[in-house]
N, C-alpha and C. Protein backbone atom coordinates (compact mmCIF):
# COMPACT_ATOMS: atom_id res chain seq x y z
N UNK A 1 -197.61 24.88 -88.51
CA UNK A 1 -196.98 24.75 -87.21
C UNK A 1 -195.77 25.69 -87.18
N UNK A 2 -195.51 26.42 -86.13
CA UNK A 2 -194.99 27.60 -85.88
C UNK A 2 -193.64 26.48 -85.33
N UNK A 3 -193.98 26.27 -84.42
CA UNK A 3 -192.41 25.52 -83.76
C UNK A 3 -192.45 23.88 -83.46
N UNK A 4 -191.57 23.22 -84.48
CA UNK A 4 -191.34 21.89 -84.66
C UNK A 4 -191.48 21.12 -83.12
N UNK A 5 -191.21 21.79 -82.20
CA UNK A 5 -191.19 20.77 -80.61
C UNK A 5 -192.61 20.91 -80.44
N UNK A 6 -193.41 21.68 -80.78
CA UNK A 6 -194.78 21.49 -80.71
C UNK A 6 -195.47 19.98 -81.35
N UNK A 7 -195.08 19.74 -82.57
CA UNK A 7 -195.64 18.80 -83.38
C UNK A 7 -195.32 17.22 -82.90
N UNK A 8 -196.06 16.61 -83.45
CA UNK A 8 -196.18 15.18 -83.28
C UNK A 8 -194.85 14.57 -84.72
N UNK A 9 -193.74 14.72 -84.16
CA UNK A 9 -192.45 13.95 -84.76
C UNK A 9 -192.29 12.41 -84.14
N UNK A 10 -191.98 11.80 -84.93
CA UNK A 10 -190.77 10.87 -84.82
C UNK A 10 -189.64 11.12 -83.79
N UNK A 11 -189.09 10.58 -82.92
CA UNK A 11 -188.03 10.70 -82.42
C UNK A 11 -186.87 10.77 -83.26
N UNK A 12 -186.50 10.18 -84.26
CA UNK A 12 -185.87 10.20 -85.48
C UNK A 12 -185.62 11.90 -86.21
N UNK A 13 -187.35 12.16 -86.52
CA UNK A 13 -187.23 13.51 -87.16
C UNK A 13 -187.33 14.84 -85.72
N UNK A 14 -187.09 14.30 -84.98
CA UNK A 14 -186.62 15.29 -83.70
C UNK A 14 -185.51 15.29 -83.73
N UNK A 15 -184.79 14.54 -83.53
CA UNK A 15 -183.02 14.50 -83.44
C UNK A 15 -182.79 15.05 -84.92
N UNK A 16 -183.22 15.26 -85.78
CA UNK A 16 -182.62 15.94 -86.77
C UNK A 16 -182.85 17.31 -86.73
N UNK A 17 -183.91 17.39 -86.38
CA UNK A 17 -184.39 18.91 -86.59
C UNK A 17 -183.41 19.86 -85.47
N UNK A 18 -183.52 19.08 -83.98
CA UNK A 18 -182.15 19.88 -83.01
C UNK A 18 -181.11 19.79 -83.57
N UNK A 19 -180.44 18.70 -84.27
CA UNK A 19 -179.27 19.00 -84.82
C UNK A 19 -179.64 20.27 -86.25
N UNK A 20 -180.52 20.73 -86.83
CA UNK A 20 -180.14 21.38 -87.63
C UNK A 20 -180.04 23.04 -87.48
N UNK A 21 -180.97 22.42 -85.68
CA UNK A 21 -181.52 24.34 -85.22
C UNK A 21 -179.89 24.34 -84.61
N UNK A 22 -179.42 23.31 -83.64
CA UNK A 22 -178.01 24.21 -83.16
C UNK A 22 -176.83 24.06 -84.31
N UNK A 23 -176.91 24.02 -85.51
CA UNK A 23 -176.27 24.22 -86.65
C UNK A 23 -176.50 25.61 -87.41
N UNK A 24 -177.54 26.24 -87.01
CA UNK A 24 -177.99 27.23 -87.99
C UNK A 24 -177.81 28.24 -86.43
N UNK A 25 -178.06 27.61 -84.99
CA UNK A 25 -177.87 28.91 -84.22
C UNK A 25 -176.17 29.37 -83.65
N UNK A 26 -176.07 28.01 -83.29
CA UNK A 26 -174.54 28.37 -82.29
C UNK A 26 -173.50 27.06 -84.08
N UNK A 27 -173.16 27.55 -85.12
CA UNK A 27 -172.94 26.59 -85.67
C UNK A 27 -171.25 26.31 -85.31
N UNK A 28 -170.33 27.40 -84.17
CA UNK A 28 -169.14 26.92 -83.54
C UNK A 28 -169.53 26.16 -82.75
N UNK A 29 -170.24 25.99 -82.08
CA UNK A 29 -170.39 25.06 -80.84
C UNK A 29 -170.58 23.42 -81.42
N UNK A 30 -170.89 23.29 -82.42
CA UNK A 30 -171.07 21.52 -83.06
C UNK A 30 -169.66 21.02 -83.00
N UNK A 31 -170.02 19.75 -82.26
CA UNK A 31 -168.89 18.86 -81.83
C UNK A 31 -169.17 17.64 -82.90
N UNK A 32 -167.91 16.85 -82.19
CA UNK A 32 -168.74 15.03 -82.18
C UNK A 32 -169.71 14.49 -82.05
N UNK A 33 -169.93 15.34 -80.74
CA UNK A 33 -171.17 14.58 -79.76
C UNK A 33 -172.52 14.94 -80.72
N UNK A 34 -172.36 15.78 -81.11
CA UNK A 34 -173.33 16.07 -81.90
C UNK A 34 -174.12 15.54 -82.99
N UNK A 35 -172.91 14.52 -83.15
CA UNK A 35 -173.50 13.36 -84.07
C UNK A 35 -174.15 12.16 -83.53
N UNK A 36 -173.99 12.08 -82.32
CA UNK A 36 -174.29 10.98 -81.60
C UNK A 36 -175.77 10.41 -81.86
N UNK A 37 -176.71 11.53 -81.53
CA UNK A 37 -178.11 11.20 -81.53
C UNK A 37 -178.62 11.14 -82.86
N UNK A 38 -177.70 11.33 -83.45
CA UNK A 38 -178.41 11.09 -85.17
C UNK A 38 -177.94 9.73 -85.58
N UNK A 39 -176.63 9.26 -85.13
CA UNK A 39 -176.28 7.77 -85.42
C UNK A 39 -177.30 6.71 -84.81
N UNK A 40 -177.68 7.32 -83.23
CA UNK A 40 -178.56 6.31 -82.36
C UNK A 40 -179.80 6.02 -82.57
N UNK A 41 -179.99 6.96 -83.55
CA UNK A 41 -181.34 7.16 -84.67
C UNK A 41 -181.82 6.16 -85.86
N UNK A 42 -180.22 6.26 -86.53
CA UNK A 42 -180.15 4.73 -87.51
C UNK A 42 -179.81 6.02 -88.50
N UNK A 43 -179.38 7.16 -88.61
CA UNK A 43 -179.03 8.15 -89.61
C UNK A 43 -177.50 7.79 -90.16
N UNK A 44 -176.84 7.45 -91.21
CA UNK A 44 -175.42 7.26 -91.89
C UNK A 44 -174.71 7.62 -91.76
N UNK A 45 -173.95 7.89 -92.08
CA UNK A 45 -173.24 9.20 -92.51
C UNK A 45 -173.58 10.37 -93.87
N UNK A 46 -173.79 9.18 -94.76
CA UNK A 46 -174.67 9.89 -95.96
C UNK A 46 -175.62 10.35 -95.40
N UNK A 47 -176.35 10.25 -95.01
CA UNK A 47 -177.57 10.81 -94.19
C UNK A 47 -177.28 12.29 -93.48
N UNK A 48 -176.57 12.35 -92.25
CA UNK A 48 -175.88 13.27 -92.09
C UNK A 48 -175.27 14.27 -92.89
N UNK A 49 -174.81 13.75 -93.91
CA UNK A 49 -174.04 15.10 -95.08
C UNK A 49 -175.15 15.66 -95.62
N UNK A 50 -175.86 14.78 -95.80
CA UNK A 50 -177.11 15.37 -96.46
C UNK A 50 -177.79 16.34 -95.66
N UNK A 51 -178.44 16.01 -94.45
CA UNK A 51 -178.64 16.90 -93.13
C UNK A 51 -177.90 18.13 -93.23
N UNK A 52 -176.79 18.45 -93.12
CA UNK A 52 -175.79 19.30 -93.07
C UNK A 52 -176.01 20.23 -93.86
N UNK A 53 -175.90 19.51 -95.76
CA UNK A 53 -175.90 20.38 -96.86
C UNK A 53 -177.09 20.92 -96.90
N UNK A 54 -178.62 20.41 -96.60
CA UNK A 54 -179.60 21.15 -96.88
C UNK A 54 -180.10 22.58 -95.69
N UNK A 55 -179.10 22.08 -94.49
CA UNK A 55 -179.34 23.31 -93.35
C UNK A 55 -177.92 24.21 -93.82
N UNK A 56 -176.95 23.88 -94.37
CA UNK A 56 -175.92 24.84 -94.95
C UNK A 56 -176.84 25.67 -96.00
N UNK A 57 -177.54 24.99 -96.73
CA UNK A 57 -178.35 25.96 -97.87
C UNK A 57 -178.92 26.72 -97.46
N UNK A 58 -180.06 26.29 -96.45
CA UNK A 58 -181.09 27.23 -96.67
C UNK A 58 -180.50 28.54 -95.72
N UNK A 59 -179.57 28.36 -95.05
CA UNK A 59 -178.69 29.62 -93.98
C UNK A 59 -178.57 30.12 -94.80
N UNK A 60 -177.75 29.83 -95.98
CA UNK A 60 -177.28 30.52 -96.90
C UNK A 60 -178.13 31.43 -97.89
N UNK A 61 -179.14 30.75 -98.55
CA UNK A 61 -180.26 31.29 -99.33
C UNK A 61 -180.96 32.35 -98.25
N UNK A 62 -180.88 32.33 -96.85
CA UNK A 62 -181.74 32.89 -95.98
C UNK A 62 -181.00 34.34 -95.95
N UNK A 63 -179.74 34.32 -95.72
CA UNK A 63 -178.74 34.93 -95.71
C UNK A 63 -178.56 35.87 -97.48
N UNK A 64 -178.59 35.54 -97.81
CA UNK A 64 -178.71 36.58 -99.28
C UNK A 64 -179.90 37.27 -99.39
N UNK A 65 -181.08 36.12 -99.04
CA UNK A 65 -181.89 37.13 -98.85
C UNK A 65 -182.30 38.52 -98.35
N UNK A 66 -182.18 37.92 -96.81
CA UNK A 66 -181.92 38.80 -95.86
C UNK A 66 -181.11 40.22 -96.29
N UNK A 67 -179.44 39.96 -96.89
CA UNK A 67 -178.45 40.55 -97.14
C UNK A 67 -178.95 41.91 -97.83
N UNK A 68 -180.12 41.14 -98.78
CA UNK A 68 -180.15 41.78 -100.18
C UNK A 68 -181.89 42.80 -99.92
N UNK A 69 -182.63 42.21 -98.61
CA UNK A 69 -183.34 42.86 -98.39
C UNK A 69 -184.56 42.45 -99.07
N UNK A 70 -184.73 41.15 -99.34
CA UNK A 70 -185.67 40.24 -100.15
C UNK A 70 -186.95 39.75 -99.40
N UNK A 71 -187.89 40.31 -99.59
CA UNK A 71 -189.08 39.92 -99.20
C UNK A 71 -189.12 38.53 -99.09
N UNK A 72 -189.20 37.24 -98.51
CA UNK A 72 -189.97 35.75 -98.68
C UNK A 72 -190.93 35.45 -99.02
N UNK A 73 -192.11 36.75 -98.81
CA UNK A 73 -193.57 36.40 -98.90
C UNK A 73 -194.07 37.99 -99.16
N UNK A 74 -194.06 37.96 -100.44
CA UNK A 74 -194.55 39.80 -100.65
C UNK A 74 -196.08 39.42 -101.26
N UNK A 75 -196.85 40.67 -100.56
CA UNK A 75 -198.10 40.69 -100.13
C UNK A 75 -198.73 40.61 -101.30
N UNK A 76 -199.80 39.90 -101.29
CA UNK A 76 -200.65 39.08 -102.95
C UNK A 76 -201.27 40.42 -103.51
């Protein structure tokens, strides 16, 4: 599956996944509010950090890649 709003989610694993795309697109624009739909979800706070740290990673790992000019998927 190419794009997550396509798929058959959870309402649960929807509200995470928007919170992680406008984290990785506009990541000044995250407020408060932004937490809202992940609390109304039944998500923690632990939950949330966790959310956070694994979309902080992979920006990051995506980002060196990228940087460094790293193939993801070089041809078999």
């Amino acid at each position: 599956m190419d794009d997550y709003r396509e798929a058959i989610l959870s309402s649960a694993d929807r509200a995470m996944l928007d919170y992680a795309v406008k984290l990785t697109e506009t990541p000044g624009a995250m407020g408060e509010g932004d937490l809202a739909p992940l609390r109304d979800h039944g998500f923690r706070d632990d939950a949330i950090l966790e959310i956070v740290q694994v979309t902080a990673l992979f920006n990051y790992y995506n980002r060196l890649a990228d940087g460094l000019g790293i193939d993801p998927e070089p041809a078999p």
